[in-house]
N, C-alpha and C. Protein backbone atom coordinates (compact mmCIF):
# COMPACT_ATOMS: atom_id res chain seq x y z
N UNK A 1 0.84 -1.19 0.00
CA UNK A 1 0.00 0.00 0.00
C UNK A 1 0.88 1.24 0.00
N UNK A 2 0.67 2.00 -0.92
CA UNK A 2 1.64 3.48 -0.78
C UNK A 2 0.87 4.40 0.29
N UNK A 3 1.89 5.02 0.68
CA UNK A 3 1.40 6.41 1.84
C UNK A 3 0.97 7.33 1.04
N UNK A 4 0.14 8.53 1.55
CA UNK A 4 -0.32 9.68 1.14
C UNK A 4 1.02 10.49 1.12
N UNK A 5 1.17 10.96 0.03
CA UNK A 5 1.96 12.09 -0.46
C UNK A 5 1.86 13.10 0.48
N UNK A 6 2.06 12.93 1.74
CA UNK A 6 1.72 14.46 2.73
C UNK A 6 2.66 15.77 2.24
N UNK A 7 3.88 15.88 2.14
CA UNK A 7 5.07 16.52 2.24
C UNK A 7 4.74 17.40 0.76
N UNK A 8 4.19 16.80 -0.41
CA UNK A 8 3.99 16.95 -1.82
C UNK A 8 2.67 17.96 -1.30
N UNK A 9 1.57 17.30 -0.56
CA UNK A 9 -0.04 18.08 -0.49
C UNK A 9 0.44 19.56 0.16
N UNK A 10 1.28 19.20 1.06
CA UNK A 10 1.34 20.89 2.38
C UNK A 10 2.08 21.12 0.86
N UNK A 11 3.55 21.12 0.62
CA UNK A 11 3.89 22.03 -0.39
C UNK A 11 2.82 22.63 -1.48
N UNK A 12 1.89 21.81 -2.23
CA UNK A 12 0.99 22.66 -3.18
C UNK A 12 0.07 23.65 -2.51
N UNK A 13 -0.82 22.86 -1.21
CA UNK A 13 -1.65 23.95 -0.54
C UNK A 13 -1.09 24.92 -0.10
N UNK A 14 0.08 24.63 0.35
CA UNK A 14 0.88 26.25 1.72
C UNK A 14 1.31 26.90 0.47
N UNK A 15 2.29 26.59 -0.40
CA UNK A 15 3.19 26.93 -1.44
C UNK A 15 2.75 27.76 -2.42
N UNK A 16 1.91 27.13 -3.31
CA UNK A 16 1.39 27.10 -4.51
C UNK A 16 -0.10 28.03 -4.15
N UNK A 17 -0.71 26.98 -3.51
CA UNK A 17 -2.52 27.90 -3.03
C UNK A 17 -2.42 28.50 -2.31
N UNK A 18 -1.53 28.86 -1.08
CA UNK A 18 -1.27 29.67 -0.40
C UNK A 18 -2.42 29.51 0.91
N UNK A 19 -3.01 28.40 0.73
CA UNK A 19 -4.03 28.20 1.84
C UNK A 19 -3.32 28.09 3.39
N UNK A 20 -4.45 28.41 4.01
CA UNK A 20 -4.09 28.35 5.60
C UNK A 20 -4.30 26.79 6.09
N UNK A 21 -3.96 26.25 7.27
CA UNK A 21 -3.65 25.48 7.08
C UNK A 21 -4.87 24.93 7.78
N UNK A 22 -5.57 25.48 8.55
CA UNK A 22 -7.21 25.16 8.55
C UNK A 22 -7.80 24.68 7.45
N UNK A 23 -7.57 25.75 5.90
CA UNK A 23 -8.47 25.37 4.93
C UNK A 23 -7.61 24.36 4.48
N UNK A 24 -5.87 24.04 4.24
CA UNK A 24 -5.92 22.82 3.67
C UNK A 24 -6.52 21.42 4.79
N UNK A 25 -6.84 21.51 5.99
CA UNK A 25 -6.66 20.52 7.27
C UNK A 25 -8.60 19.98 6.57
N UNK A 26 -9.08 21.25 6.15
CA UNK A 26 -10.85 21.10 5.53
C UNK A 26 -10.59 20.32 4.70
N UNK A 27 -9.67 20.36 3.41
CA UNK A 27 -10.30 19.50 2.47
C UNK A 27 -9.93 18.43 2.05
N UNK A 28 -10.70 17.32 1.51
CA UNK A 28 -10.68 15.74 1.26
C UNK A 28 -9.37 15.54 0.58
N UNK A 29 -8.72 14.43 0.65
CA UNK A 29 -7.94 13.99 -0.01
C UNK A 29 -8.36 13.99 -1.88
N UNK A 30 -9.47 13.81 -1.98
CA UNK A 30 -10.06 13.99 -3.34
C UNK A 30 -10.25 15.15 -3.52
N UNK A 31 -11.15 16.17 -2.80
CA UNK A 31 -10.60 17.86 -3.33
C UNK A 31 -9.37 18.41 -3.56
N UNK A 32 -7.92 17.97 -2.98
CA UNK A 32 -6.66 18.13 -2.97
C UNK A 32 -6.18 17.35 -3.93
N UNK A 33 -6.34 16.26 -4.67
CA UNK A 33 -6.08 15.68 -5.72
C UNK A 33 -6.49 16.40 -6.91
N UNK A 34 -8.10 16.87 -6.85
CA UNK A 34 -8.73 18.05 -7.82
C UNK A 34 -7.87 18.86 -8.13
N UNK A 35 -7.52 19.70 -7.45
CA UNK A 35 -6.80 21.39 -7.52
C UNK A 35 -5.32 20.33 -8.00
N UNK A 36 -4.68 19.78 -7.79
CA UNK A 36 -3.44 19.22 -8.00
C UNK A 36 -3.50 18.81 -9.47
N UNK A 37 -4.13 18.19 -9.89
CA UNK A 37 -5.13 18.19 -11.31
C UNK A 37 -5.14 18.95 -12.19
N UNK A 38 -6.01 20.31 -11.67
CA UNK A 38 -6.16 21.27 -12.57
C UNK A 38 -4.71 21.96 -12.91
N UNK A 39 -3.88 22.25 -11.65
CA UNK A 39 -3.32 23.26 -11.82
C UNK A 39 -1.92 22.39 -12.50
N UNK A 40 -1.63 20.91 -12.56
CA UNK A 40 -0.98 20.67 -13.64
C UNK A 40 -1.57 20.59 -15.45
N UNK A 41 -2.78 20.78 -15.96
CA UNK A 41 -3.01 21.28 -16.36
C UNK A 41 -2.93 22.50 -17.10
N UNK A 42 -2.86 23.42 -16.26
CA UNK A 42 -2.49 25.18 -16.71
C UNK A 42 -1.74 25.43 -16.85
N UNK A 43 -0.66 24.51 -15.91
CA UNK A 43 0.86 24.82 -15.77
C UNK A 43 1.79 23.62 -16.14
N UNK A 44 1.78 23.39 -17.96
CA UNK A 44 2.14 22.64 -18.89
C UNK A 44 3.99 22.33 -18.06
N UNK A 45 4.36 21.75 -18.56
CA UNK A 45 6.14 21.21 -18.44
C UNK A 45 7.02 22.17 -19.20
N UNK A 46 7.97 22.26 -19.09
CA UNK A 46 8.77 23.51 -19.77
C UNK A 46 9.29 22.50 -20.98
N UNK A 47 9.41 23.20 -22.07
CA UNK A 47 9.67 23.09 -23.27
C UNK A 47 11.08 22.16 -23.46
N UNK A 48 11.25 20.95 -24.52
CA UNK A 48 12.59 20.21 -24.50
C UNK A 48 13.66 21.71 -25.13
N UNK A 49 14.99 21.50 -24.83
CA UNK A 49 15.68 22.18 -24.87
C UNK A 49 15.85 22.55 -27.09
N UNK A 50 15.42 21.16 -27.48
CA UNK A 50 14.84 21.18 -29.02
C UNK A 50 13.96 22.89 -29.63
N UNK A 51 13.47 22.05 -28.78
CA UNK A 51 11.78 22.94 -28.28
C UNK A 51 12.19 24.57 -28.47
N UNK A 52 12.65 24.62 -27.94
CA UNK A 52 13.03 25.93 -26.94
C UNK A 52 14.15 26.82 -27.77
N UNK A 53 14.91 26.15 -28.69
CA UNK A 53 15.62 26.18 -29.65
C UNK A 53 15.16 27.15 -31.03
N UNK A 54 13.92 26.07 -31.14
CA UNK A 54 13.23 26.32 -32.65
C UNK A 54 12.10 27.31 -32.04
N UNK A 55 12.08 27.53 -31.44
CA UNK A 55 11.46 29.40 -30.95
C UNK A 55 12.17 30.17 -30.92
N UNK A 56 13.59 29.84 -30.46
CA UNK A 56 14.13 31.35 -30.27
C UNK A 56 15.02 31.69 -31.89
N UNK A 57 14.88 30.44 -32.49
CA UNK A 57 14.87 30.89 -34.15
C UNK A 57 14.15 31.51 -35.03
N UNK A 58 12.66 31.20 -34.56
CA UNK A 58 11.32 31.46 -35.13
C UNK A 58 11.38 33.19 -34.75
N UNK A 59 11.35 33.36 -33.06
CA UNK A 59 10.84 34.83 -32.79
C UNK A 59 12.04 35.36 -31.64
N UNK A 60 13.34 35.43 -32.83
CA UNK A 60 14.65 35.50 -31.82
C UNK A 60 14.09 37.20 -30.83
N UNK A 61 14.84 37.19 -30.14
CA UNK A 61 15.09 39.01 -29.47
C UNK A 61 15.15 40.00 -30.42
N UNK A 62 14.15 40.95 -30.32
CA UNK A 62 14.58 42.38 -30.82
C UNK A 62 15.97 42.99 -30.11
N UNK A 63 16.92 43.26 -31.08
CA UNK A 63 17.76 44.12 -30.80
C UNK A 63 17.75 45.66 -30.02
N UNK A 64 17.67 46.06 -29.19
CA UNK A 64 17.08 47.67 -29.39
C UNK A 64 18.89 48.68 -29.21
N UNK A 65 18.91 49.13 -30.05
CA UNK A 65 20.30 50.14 -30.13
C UNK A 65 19.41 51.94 -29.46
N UNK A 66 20.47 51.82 -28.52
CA UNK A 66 20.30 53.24 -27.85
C UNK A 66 19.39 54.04 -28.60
């Protein structure tokens, strides 16, 4: 049987949601899985270094001269 990720939940609620620790102590292990959910979701993985490459080819830096 695996343990509950405690150490992972306080970091997203305190960290991330910024909740108090009343409101994270309120909610279900399934409402805290929810929000953990969404907000990987919104907040995609950073780009392979490939990736990240063929953008800064596509829409390099404007230069700006004095």
């Amino acid at each position: 049987m695996n343990r509950f990720p405690w150490a992972e939940a306080m970091r997203l609620a305190f960290g991330l949601m910024r909740l108090s620790p009343r409101d994270f102590w309120a909610l279900t292990p399934r409402e805290l899985a929810a929000v953990a959910e969404a907000l990987a979701w919104v907040a995609p993985t950073a780009p392979s270094r490939a990736a990240l490459d063929q953008l800064m080819q596509k829409f390099p830096d404007a230069r700006r001269d004095g």
